[in-house]
N, C-alpha and C. Protein backbone atom coordinates (compact mmCIF):
# COMPACT_ATOMS: atom_id res chain seq x y z
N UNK A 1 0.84 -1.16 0.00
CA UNK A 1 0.00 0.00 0.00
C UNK A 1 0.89 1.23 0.00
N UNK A 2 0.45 2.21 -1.13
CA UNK A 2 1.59 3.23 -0.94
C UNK A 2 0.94 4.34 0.20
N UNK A 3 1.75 5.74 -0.03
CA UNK A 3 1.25 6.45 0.84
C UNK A 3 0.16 7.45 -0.02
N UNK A 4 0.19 7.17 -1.10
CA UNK A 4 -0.75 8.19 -1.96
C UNK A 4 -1.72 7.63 -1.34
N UNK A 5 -1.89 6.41 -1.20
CA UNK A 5 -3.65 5.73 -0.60
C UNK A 5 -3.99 6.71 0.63
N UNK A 6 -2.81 7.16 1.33
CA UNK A 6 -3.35 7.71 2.47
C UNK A 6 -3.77 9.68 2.50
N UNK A 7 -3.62 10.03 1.29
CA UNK A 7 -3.63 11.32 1.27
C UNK A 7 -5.11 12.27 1.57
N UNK A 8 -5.97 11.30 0.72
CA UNK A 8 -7.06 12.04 0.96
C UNK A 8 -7.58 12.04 2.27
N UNK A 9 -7.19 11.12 3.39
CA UNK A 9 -7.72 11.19 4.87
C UNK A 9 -6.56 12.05 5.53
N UNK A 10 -5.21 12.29 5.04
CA UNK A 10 -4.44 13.04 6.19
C UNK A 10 -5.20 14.70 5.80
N UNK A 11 -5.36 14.95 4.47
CA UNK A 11 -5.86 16.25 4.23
C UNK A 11 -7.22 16.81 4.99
N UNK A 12 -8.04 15.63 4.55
CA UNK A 12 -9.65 15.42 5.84
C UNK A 12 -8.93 16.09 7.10
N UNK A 13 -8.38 15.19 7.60
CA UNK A 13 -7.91 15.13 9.11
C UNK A 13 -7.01 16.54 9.50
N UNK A 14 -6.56 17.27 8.38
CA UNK A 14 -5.64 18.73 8.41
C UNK A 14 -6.92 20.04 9.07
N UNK A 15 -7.91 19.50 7.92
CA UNK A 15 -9.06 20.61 7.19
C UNK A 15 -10.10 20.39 9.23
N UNK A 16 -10.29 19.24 9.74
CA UNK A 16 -10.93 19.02 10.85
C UNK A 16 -9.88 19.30 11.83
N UNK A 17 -8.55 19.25 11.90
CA UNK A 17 -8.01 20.00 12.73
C UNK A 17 -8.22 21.56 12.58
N UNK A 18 -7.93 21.81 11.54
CA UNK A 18 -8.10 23.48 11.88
C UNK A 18 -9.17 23.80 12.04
N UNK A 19 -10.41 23.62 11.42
CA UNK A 19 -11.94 23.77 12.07
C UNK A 19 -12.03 23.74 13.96
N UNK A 20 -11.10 22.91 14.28
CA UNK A 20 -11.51 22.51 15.86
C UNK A 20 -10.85 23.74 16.17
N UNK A 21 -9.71 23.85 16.03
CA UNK A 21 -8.65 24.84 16.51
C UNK A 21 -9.41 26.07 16.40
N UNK A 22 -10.58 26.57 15.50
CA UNK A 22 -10.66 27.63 14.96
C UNK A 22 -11.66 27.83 16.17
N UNK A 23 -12.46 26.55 16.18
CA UNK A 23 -13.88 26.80 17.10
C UNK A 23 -13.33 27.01 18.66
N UNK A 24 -12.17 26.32 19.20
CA UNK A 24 -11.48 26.85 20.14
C UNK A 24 -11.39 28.14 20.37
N UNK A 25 -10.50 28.92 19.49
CA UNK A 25 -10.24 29.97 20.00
C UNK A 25 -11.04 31.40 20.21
N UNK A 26 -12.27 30.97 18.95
CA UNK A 26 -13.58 31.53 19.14
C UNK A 26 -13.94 31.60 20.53
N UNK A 27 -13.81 30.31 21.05
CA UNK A 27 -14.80 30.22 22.57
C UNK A 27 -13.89 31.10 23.32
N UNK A 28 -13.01 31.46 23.33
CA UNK A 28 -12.00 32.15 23.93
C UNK A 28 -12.41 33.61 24.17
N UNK A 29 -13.07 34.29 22.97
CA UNK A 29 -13.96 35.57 22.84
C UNK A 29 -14.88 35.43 22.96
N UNK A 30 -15.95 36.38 23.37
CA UNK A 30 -17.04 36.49 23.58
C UNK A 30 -17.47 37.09 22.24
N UNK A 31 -18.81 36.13 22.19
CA UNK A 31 -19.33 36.73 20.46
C UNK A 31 -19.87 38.17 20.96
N UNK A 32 -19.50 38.80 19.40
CA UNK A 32 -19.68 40.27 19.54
C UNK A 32 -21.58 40.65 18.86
N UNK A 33 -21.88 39.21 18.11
CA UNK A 33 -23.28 39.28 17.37
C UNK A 33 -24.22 39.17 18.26
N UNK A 34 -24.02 39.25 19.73
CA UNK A 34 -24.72 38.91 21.11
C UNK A 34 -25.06 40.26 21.92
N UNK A 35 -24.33 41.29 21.70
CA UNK A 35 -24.67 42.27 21.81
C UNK A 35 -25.28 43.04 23.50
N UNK A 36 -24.21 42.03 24.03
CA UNK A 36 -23.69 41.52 25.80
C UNK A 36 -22.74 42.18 25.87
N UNK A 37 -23.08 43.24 26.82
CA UNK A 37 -21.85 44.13 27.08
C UNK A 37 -21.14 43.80 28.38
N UNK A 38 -20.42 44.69 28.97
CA UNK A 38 -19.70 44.07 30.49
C UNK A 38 -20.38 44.54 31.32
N UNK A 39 -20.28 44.06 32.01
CA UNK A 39 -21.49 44.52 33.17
C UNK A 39 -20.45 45.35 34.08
N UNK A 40 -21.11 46.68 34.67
CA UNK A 40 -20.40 47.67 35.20
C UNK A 40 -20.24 47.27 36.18
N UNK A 41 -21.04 46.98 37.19
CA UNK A 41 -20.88 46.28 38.28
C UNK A 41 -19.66 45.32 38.37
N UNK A 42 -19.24 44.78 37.45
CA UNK A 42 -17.86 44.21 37.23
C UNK A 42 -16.78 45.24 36.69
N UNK A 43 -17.20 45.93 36.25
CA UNK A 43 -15.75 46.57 36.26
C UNK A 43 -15.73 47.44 37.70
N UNK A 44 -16.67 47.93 38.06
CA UNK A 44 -16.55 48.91 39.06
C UNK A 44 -15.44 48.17 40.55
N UNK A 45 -16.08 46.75 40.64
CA UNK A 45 -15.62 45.79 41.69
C UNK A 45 -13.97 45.50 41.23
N UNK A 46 -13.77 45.40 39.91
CA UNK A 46 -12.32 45.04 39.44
C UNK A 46 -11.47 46.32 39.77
N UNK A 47 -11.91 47.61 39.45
CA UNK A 47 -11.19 48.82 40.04
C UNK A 47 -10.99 49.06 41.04
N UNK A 48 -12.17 48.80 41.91
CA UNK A 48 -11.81 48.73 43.54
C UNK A 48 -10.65 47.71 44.05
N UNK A 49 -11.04 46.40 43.42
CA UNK A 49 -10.05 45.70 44.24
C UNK A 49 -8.78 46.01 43.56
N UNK A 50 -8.47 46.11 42.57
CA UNK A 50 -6.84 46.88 41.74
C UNK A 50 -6.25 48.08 42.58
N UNK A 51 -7.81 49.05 43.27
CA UNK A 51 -7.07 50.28 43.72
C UNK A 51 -6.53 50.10 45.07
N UNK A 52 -7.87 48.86 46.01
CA UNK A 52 -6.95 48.87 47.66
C UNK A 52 -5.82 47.75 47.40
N UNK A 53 -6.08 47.03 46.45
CA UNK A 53 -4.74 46.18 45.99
C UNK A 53 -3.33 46.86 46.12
N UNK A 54 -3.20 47.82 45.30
CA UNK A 54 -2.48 48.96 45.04
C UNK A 54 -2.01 50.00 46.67
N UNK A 55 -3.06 50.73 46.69
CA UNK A 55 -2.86 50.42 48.62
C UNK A 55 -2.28 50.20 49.26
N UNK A 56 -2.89 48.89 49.53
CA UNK A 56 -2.00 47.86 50.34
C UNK A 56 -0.82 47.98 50.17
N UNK A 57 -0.16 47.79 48.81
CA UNK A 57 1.13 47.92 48.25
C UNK A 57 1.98 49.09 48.71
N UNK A 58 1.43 49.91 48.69
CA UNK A 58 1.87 51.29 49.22
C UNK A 58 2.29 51.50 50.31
N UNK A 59 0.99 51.05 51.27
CA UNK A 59 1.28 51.14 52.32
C UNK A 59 2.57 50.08 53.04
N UNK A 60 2.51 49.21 52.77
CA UNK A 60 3.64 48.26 53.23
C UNK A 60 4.70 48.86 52.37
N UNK A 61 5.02 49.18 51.92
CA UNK A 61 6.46 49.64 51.10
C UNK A 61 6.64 50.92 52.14
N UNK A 62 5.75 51.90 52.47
CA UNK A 62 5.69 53.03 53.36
C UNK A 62 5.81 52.89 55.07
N UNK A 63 5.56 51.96 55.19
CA UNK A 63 5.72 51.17 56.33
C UNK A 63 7.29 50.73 56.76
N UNK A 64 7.74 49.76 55.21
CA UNK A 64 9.13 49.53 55.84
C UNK A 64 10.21 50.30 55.65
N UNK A 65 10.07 51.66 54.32
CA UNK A 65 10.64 52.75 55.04
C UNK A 65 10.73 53.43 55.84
N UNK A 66 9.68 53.77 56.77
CA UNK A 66 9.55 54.31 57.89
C UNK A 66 10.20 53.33 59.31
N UNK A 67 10.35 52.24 58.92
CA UNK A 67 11.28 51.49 59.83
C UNK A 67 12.97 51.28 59.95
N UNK A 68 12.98 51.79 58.71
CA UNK A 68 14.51 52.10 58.42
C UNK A 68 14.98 53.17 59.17
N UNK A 69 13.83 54.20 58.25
CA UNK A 69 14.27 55.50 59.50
C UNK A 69 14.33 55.67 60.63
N UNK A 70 13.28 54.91 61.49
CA UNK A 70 13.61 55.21 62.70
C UNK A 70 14.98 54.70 63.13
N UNK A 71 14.96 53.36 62.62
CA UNK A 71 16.30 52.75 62.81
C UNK A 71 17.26 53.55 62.57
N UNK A 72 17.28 54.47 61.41
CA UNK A 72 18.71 55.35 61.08
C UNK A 72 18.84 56.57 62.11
N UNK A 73 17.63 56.82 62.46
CA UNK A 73 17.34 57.70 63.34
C UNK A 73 18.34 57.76 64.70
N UNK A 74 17.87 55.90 65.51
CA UNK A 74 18.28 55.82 66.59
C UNK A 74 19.84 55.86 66.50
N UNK A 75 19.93 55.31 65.72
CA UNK A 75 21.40 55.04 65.19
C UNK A 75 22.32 56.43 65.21
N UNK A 76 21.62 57.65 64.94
CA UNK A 76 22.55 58.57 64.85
C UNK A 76 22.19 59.07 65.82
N UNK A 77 21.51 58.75 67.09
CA UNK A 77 21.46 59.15 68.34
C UNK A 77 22.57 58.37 68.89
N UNK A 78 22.78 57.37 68.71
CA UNK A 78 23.58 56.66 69.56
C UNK A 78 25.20 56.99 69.01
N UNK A 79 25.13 57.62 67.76
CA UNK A 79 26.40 57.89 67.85
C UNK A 79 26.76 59.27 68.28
N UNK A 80 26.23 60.10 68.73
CA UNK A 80 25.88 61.30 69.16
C UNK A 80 26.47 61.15 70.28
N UNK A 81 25.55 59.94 70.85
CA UNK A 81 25.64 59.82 72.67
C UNK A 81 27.40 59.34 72.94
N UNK A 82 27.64 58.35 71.71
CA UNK A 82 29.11 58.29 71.65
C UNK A 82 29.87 59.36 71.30
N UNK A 83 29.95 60.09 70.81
CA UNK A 83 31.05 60.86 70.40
C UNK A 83 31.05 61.85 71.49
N UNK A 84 29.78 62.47 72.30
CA UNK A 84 29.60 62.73 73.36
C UNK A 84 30.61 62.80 74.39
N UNK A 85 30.21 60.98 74.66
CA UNK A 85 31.16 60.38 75.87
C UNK A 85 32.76 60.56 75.55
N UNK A 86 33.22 60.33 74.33
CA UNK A 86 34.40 60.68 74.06
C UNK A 86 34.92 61.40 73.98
N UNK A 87 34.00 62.61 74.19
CA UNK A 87 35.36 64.00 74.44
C UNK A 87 34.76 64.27 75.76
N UNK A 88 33.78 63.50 76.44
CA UNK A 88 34.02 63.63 78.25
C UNK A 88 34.79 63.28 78.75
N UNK A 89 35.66 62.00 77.53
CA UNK A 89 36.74 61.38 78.77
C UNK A 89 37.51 61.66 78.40
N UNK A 90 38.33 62.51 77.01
CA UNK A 90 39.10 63.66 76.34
C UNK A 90 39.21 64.44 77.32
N UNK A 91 38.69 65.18 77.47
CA UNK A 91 38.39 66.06 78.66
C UNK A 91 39.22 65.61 79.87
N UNK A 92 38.58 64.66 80.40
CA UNK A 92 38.86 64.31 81.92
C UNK A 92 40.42 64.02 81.66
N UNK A 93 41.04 63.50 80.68
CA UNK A 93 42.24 62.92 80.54
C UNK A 93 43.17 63.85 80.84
N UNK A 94 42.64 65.03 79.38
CA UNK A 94 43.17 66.84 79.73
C UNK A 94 43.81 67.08 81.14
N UNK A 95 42.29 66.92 82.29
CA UNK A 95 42.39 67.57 83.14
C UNK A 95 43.62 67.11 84.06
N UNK A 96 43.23 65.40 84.17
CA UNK A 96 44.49 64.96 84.93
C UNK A 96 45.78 64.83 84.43
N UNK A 97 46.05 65.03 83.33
CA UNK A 97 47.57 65.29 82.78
C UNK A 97 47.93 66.72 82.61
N UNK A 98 47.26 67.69 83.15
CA UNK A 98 47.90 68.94 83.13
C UNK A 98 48.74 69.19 84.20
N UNK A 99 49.80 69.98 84.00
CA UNK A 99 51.01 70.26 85.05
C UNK A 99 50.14 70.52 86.42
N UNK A 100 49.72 70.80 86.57
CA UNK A 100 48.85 71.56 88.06
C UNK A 100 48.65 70.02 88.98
N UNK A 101 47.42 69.52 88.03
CA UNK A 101 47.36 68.56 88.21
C UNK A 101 48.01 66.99 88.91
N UNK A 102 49.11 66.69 87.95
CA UNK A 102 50.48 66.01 88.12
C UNK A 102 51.49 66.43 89.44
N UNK A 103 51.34 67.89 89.57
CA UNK A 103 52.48 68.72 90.67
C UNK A 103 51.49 67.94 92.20
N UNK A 104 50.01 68.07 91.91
CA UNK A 104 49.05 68.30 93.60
C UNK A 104 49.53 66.31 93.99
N UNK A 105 49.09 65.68 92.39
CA UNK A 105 49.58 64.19 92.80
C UNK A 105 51.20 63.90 92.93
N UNK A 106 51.88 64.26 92.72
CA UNK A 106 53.13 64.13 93.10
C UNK A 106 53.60 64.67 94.33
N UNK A 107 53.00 65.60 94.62
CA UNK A 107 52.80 66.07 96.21
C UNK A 107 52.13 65.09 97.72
N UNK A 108 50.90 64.75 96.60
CA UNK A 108 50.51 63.48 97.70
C UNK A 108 51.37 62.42 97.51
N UNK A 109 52.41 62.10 96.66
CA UNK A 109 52.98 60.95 96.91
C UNK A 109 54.28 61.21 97.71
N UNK A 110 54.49 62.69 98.28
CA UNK A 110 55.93 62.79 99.01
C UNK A 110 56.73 63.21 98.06
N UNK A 111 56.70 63.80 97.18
CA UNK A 111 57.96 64.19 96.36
C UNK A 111 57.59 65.59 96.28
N UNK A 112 59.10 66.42 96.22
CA UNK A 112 59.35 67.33 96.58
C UNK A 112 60.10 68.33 95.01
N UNK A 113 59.56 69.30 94.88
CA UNK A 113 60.09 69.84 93.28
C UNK A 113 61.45 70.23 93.88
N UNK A 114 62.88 70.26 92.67
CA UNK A 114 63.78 70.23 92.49
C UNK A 114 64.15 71.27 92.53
N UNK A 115 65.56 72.32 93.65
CA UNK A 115 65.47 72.72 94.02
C UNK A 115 66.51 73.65 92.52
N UNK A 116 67.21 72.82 92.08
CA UNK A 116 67.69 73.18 90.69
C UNK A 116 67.98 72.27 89.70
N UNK A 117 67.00 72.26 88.96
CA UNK A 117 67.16 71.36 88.22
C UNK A 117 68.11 70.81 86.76
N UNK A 118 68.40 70.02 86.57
CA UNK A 118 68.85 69.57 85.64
C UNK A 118 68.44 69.22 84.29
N UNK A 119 68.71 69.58 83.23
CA UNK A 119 68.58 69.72 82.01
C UNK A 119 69.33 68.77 80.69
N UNK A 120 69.02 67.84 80.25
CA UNK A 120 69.68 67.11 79.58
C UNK A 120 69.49 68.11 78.10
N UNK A 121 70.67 67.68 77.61
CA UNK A 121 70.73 68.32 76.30
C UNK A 121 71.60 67.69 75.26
N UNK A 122 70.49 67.12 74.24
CA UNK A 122 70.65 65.88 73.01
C UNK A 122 71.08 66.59 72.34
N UNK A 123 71.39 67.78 72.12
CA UNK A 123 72.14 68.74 70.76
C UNK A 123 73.44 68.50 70.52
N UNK A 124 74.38 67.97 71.79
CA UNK A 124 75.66 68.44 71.93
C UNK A 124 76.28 66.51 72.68
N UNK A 125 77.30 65.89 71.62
CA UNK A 125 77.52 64.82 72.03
C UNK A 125 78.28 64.99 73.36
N UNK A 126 78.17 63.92 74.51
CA UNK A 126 78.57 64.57 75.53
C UNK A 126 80.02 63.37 75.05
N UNK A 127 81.07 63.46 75.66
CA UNK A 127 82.55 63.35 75.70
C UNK A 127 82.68 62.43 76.97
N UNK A 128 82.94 61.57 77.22
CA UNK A 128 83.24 60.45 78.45
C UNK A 128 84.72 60.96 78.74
N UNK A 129 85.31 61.72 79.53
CA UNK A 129 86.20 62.02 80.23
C UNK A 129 87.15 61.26 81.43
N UNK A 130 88.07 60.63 81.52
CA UNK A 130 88.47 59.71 82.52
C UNK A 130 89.30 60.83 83.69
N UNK A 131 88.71 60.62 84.55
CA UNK A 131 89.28 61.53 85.83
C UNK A 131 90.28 60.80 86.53
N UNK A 132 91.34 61.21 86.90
CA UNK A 132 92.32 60.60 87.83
C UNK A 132 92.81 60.81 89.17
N UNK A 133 92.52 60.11 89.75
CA UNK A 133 92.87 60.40 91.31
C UNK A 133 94.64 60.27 91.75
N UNK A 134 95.11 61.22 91.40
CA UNK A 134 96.51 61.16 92.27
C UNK A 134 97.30 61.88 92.15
């Protein structure tokens, strides 16, 4: 049996596929010879829910920026409160390493300022001299 025997049914079978296919995609649209419009009540309900849809959206996006900020907020309080503390204890450091300071504690520890003092001086190499006794 050749295949010419089979031609006139694959062509049938082409011509009833596309008929089906065609009536498919028809059903897909709404016939326009029906003269059935959309019902407003449906669109009105589809806009509403698109708009608090939308909303919603908003609002949560507005929401977790506003959580950032506060967060960035606290955040530059707290470095505030730090930089603060760090020149309080700048400060305090100042106070106890100033000469005044150092002289009243060296006083409470028994030491007594120098009645002439001595002066080292790195400018000038000093010379090791051998002294002789005799």
């Amino acid at each position: 049996m050749a295949m010419t025997a089979f031609a006139p049914a694959i062509t049938r079978s082409k011509e009833i596929l596309a008929e089906k296919s065609a009536q498919v995609v028809l059903k897909l649209v709404a016939d326009p010879s029906s003269g059935v419009q959309a019902d407003r009540k449906f669109f009105a309900k589809f806009v509403t829910v698109v708009g608090v849809i939308g909303l919603m959206i908003l609002l949560l996006i507005n929401t977790l920026l506003n959580q950032d900020a506060i967060a960035l907020s606290n955040l530059k309080v707290e470095a505030k409160m730090v930089s603060d503390e760090r020149e309080a204890i700048a400060r305090q450091i100042d106070t106890m390493s100033s000469p005044e300071a150092l002289a009243n504690a060296a006083s409470e520890l028994g030491m007594r300022p120098a009645e002439s003092p001595t002066f080292l001086s790195l400018d000038k190499p000093v010379v090791a001299t051998e002294v002789s006794n005799g």
